[in-house]
PDB file of N, CA and C in Angstrom:
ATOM      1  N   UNK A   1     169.671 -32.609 175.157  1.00  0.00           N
ATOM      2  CA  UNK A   1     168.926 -31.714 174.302  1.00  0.00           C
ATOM      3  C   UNK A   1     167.821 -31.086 175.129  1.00  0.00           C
ATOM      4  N   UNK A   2     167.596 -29.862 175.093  1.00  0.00           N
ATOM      5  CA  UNK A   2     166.949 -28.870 175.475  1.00  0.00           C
ATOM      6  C   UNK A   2     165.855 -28.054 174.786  1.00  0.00           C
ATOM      7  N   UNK A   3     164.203 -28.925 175.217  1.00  0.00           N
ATOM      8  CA  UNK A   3     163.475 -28.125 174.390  1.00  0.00           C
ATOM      9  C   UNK A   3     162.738 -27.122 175.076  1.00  0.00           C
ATOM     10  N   UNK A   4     162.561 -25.881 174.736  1.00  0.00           N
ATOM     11  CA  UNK A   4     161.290 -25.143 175.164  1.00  0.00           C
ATOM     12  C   UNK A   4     160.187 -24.455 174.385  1.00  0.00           C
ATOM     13  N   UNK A   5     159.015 -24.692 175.144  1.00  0.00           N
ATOM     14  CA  UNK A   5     157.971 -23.595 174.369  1.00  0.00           C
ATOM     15  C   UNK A   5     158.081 -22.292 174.311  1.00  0.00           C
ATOM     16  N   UNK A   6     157.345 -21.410 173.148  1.00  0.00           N
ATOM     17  CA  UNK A   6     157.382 -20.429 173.034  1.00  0.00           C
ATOM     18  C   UNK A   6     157.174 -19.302 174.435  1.00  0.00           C
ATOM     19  N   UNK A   7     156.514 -19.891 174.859  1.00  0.00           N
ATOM     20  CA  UNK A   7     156.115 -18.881 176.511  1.00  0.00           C
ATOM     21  C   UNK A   7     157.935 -18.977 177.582  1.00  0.00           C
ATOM     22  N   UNK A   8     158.432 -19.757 176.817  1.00  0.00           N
ATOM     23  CA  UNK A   8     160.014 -19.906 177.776  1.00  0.00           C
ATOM     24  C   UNK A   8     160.791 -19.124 177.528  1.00  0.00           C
ATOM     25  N   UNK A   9     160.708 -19.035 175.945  1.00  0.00           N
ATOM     26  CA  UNK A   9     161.555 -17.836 175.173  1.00  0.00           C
ATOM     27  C   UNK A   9     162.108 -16.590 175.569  1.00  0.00           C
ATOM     28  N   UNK A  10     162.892 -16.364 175.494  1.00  0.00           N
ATOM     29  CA  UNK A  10     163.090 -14.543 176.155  1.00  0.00           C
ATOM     30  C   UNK A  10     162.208 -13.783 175.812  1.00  0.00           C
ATOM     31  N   UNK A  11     161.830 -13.194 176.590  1.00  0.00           N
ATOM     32  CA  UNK A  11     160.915 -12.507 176.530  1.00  0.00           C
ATOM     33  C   UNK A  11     161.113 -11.026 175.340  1.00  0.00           C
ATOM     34  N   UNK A  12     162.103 -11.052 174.700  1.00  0.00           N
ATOM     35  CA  UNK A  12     162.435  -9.939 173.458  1.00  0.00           C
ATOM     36  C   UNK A  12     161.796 -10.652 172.385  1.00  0.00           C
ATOM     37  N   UNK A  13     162.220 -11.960 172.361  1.00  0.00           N
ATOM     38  CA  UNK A  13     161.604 -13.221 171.355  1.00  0.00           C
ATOM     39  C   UNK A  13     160.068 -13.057 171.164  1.00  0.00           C
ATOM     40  N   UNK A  14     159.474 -13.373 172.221  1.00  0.00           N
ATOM     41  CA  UNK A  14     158.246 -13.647 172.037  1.00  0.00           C
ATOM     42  C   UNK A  14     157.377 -12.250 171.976  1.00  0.00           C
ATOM     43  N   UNK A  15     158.177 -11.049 172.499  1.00  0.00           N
ATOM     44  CA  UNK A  15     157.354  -9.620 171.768  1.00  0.00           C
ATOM     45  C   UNK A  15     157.444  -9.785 170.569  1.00  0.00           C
ATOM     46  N   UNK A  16     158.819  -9.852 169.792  1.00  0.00           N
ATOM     47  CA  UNK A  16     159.087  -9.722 168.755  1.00  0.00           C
ATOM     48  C   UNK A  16     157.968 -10.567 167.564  1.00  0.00           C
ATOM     49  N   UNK A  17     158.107 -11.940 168.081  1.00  0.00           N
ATOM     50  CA  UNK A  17     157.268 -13.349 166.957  1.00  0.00           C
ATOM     51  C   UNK A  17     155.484 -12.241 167.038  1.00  0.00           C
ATOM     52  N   UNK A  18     155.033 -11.857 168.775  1.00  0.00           N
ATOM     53  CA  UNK A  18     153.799 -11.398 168.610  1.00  0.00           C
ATOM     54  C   UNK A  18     153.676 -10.401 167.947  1.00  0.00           C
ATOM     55  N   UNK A  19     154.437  -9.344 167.688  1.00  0.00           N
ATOM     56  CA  UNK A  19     154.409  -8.310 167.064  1.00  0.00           C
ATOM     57  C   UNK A  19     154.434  -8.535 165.465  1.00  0.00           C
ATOM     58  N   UNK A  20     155.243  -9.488 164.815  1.00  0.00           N
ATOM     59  CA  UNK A  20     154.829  -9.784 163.715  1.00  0.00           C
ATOM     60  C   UNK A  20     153.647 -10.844 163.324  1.00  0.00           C
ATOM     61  N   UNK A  21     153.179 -11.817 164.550  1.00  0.00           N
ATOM     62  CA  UNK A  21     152.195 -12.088 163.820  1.00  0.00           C
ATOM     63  C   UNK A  21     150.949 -10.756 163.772  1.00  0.00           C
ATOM     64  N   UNK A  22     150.626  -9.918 165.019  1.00  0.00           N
ATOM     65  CA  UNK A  22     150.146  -8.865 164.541  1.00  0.00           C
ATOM     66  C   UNK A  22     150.302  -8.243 163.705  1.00  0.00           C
ATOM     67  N   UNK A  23     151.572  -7.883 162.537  1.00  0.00           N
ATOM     68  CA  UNK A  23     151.346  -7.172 161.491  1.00  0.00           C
ATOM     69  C   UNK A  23     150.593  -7.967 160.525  1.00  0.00           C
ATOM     70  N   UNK A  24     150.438  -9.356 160.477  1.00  0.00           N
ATOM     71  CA  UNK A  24     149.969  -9.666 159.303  1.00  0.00           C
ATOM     72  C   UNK A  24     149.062 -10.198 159.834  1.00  0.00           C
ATOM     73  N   UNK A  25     147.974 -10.003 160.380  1.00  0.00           N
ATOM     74  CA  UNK A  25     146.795 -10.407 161.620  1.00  0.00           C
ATOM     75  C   UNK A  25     146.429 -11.923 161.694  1.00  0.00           C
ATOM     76  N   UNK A  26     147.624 -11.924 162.561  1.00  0.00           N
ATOM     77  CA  UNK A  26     147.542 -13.263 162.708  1.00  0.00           C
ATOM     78  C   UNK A  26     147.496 -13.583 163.963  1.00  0.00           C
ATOM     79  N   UNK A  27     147.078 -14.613 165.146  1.00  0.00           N
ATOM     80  CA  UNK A  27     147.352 -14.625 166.420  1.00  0.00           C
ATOM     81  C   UNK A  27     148.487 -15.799 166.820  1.00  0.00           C
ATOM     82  N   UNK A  28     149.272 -15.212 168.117  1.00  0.00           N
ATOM     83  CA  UNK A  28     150.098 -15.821 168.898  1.00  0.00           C
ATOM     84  C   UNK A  28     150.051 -17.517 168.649  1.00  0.00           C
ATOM     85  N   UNK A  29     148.317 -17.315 169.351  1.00  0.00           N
ATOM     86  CA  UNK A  29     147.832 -18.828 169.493  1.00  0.00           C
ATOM     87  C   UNK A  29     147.448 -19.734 168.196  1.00  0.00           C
ATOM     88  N   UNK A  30     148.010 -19.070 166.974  1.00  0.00           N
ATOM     89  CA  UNK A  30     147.728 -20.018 165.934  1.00  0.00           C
ATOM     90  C   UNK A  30     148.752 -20.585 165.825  1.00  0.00           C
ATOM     91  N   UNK A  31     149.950 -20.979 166.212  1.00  0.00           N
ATOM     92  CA  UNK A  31     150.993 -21.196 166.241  1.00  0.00           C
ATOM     93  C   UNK A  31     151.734 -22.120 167.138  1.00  0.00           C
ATOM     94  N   UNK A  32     152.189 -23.150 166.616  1.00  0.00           N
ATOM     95  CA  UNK A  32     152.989 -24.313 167.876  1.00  0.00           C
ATOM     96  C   UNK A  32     154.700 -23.701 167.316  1.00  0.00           C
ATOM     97  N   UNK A  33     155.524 -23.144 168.492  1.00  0.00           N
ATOM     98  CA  UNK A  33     156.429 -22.436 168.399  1.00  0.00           C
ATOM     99  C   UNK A  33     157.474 -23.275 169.870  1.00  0.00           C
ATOM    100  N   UNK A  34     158.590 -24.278 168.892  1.00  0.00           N
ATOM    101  CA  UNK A  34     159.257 -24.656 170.203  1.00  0.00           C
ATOM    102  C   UNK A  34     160.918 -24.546 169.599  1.00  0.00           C
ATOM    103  N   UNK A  35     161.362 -24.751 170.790  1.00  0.00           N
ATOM    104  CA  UNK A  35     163.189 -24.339 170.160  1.00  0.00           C
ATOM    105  C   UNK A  35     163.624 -26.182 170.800  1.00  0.00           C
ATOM    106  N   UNK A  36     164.518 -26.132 170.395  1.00  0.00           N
ATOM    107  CA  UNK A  36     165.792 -27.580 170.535  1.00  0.00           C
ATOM    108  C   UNK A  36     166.969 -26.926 170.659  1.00  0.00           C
ATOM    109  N   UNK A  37     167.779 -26.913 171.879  1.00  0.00           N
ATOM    110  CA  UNK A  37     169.733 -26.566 172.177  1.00  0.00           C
ATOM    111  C   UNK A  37     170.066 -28.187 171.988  1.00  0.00           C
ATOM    112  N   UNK A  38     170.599 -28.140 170.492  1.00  0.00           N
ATOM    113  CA  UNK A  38     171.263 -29.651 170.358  1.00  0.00           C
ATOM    114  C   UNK A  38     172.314 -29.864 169.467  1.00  0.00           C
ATOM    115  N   UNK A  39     173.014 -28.267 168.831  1.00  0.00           N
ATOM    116  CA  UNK A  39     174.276 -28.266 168.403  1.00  0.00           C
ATOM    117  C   UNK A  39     175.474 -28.131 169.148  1.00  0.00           C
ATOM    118  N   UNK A  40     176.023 -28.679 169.727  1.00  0.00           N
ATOM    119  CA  UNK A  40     176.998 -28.660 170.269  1.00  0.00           C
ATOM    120  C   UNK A  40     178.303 -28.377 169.574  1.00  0.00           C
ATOM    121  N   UNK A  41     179.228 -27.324 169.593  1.00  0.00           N
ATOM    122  CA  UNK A  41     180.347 -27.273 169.046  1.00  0.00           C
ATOM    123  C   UNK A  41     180.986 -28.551 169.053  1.00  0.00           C
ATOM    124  N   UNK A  42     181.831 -28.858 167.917  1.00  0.00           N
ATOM    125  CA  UNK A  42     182.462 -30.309 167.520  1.00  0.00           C
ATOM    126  C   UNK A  42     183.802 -30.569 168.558  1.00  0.00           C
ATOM    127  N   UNK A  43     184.643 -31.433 168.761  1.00  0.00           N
ATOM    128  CA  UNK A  43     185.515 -31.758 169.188  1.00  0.00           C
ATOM    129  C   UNK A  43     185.556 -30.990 170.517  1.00  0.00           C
ATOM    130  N   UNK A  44     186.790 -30.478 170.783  1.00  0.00           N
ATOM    131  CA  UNK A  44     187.275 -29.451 172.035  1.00  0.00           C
ATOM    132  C   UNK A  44     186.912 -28.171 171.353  1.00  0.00           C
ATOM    133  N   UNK A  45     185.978 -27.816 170.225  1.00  0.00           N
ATOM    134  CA  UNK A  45     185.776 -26.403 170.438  1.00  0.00           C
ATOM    135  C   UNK A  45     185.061 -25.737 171.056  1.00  0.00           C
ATOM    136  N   UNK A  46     185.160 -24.290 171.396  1.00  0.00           N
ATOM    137  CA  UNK A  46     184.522 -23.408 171.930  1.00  0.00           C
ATOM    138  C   UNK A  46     183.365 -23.432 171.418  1.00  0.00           C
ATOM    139  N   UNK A  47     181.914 -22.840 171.778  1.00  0.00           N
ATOM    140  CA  UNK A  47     181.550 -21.637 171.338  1.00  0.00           C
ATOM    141  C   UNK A  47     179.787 -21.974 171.404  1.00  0.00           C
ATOM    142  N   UNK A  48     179.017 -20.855 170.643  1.00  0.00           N
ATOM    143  CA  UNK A  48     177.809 -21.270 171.213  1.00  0.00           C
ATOM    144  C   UNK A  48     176.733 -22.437 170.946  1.00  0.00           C
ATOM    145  N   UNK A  49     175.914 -22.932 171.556  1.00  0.00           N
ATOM    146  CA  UNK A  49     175.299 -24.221 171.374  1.00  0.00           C
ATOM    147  C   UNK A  49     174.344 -23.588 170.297  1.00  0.00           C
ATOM    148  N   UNK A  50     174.103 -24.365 169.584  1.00  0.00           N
ATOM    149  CA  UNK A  50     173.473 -24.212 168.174  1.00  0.00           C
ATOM    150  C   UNK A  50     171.645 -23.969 168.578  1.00  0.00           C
ATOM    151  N   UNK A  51     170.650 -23.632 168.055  1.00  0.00           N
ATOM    152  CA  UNK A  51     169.959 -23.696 168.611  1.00  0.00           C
ATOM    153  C   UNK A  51     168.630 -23.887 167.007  1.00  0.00           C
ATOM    154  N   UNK A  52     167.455 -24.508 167.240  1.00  0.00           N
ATOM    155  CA  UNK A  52     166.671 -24.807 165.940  1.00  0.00           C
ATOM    156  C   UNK A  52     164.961 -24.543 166.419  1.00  0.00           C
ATOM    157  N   UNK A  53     164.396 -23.381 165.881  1.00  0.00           N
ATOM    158  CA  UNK A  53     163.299 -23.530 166.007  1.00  0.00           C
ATOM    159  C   UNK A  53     162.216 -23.620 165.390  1.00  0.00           C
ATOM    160  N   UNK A  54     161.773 -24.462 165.860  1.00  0.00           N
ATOM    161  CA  UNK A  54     160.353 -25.214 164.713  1.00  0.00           C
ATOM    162  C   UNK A  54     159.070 -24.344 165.086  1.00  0.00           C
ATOM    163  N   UNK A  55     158.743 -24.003 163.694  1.00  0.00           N
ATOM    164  CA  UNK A  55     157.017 -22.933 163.831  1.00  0.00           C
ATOM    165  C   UNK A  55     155.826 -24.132 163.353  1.00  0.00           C
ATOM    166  N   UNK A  56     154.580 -24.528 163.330  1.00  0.00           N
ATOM    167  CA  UNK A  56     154.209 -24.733 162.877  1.00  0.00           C
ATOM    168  C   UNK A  56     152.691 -23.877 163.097  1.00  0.00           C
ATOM    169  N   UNK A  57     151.990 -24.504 162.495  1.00  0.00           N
ATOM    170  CA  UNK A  57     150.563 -24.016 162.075  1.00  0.00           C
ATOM    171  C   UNK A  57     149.727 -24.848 162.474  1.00  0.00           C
ATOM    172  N   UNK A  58     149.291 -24.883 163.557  1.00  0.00           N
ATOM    173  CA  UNK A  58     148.643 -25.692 164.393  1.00  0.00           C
ATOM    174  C   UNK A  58     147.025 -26.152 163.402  1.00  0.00           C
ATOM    175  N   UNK A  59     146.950 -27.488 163.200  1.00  0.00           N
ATOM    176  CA  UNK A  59     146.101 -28.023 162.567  1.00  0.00           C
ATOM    177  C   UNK A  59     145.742 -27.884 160.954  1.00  0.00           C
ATOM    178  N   UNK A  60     147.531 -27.794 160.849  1.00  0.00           N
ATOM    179  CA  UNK A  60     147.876 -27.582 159.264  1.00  0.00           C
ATOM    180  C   UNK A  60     148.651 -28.708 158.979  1.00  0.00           C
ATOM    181  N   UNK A  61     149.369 -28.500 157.907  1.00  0.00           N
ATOM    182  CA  UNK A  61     150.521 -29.243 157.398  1.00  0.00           C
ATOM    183  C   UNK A  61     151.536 -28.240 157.559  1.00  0.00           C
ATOM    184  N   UNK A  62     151.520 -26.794 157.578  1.00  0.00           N
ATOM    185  CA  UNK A  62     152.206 -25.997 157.585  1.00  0.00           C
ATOM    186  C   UNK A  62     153.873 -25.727 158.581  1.00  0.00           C
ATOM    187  N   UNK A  63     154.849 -26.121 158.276  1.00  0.00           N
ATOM    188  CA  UNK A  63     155.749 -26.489 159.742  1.00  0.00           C
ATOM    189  C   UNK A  63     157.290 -25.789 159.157  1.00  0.00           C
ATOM    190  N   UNK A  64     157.230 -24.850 159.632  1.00  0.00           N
ATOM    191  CA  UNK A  64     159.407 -24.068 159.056  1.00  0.00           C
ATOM    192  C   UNK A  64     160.181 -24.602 160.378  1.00  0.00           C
ATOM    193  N   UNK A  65     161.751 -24.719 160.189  1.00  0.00           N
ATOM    194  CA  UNK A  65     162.380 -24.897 160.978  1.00  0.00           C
ATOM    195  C   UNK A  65     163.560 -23.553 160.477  1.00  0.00           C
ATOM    196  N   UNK A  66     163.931 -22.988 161.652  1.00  0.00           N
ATOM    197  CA  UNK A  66     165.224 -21.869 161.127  1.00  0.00           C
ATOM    198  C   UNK A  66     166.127 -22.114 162.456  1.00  0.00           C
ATOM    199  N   UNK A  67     166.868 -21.434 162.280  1.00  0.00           N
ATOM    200  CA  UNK A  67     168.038 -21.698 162.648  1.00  0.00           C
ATOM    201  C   UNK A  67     168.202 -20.790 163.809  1.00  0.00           C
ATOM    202  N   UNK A  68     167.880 -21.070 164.822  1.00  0.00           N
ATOM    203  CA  UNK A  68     167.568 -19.919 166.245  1.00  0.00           C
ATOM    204  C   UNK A  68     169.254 -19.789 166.542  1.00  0.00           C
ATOM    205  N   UNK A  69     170.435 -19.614 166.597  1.00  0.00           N
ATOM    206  CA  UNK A  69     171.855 -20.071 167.012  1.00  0.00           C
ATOM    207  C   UNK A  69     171.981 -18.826 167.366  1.00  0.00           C
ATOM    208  N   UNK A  70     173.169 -18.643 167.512  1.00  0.00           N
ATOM    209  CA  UNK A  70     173.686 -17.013 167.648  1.00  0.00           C
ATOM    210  C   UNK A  70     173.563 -16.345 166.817  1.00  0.00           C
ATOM    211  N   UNK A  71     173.535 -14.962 167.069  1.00  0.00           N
ATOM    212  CA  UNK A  71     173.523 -14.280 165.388  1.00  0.00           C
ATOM    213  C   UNK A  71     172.186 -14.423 164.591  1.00  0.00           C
ATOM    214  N   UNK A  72     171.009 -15.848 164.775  1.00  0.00           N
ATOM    215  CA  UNK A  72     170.912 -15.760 163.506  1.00  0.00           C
ATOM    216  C   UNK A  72     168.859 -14.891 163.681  1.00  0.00           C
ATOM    217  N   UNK A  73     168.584 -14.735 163.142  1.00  0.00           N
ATOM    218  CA  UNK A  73     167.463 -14.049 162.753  1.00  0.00           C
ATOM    219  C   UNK A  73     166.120 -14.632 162.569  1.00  0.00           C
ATOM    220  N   UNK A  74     166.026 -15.507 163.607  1.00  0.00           N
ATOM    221  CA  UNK A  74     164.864 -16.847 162.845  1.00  0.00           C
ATOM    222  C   UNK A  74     163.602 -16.048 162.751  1.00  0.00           C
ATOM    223  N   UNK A  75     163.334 -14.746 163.564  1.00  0.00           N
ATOM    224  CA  UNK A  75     162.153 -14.090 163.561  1.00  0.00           C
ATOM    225  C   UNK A  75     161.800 -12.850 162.233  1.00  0.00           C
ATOM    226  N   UNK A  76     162.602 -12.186 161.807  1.00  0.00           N
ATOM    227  CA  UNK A  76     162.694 -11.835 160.036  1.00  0.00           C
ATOM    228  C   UNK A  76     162.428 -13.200 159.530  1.00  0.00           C
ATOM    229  N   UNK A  77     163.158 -13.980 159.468  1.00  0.00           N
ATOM    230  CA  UNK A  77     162.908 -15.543 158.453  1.00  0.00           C
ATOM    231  C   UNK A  77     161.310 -15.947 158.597  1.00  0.00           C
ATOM    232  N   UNK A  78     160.951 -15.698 160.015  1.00  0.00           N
ATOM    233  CA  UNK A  78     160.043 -16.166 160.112  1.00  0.00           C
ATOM    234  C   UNK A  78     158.486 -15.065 159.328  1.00  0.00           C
ATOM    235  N   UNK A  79     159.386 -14.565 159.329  1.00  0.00           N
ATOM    236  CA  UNK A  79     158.272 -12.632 158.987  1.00  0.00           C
ATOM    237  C   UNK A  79     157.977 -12.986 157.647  1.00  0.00           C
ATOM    238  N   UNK A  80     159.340 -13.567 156.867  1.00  0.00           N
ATOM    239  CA  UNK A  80     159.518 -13.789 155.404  1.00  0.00           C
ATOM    240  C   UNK A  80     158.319 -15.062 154.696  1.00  0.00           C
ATOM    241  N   UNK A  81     158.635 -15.976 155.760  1.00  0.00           N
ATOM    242  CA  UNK A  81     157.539 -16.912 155.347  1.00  0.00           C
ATOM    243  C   UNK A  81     156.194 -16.456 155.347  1.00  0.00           C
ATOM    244  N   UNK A  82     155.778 -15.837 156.310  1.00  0.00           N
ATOM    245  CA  UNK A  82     154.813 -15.264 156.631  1.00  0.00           C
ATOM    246  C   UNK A  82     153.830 -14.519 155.594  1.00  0.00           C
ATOM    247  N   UNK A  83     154.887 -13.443 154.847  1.00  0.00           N
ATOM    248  CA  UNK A  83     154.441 -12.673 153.684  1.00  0.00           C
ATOM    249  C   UNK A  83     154.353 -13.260 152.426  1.00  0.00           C
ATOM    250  N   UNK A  84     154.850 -14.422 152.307  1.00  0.00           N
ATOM    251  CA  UNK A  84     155.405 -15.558 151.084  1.00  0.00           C
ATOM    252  C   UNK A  84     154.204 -16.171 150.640  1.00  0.00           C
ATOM    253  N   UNK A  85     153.248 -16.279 152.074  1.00  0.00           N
ATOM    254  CA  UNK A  85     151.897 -17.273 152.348  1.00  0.00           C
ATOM    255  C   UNK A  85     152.401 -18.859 152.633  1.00  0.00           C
ATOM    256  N   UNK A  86     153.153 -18.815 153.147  1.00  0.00           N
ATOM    257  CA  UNK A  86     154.235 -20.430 153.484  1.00  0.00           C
ATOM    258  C   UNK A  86     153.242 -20.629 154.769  1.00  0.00           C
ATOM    259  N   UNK A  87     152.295 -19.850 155.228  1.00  0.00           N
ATOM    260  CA  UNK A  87     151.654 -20.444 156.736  1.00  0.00           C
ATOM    261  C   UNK A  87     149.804 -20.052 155.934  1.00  0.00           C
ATOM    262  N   UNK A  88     149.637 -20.345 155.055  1.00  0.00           N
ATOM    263  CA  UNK A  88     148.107 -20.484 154.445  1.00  0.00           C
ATOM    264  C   UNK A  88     147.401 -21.480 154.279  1.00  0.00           C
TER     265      UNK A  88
END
């Protein structure tokens, strides 16, 4: 299993997460932002390693996990919580 911090992230990632916490004025650094590669396709299948990233709210209770994998959108999801007040 494979974890990294947010500063490891591709760098499209981490414009992207800063750019929305700037829309809702929020900073980078309020944020503990790490990923886990620990889905492994089952048996002999193909395909891509699953991937899970945990946001939290540094010196909150506040903590989402979404689903970083292929395809999936954890940074909208993350936009969504955002506007919801899920990080207040």
């Amino acid at each position: 299993m494979a974890s990294h911090l947010l500063s490891q992230f591709p760098k499209d990632e981490q414009d992207d997460f800063s750019a929305v916490c700037q829309k809702y004025g929020r900073a980078v650094s309020e944020f503990e932002v790490v990923d886990d590669e620990n889905q492994y396709p089952g048996g002999d299948r193909v395909g891509p390693i699953g991937r899970q990233v945990t946001v939290a709210l540094r010196g909150k209770s506040s903590v989402a996990l979404y689903d970083g994998g292929h395809g999936s959108a954890w940074i909208a999801d993350f936009e969504n919580d955002l506007e919801s007040g899920s990080f207040d």
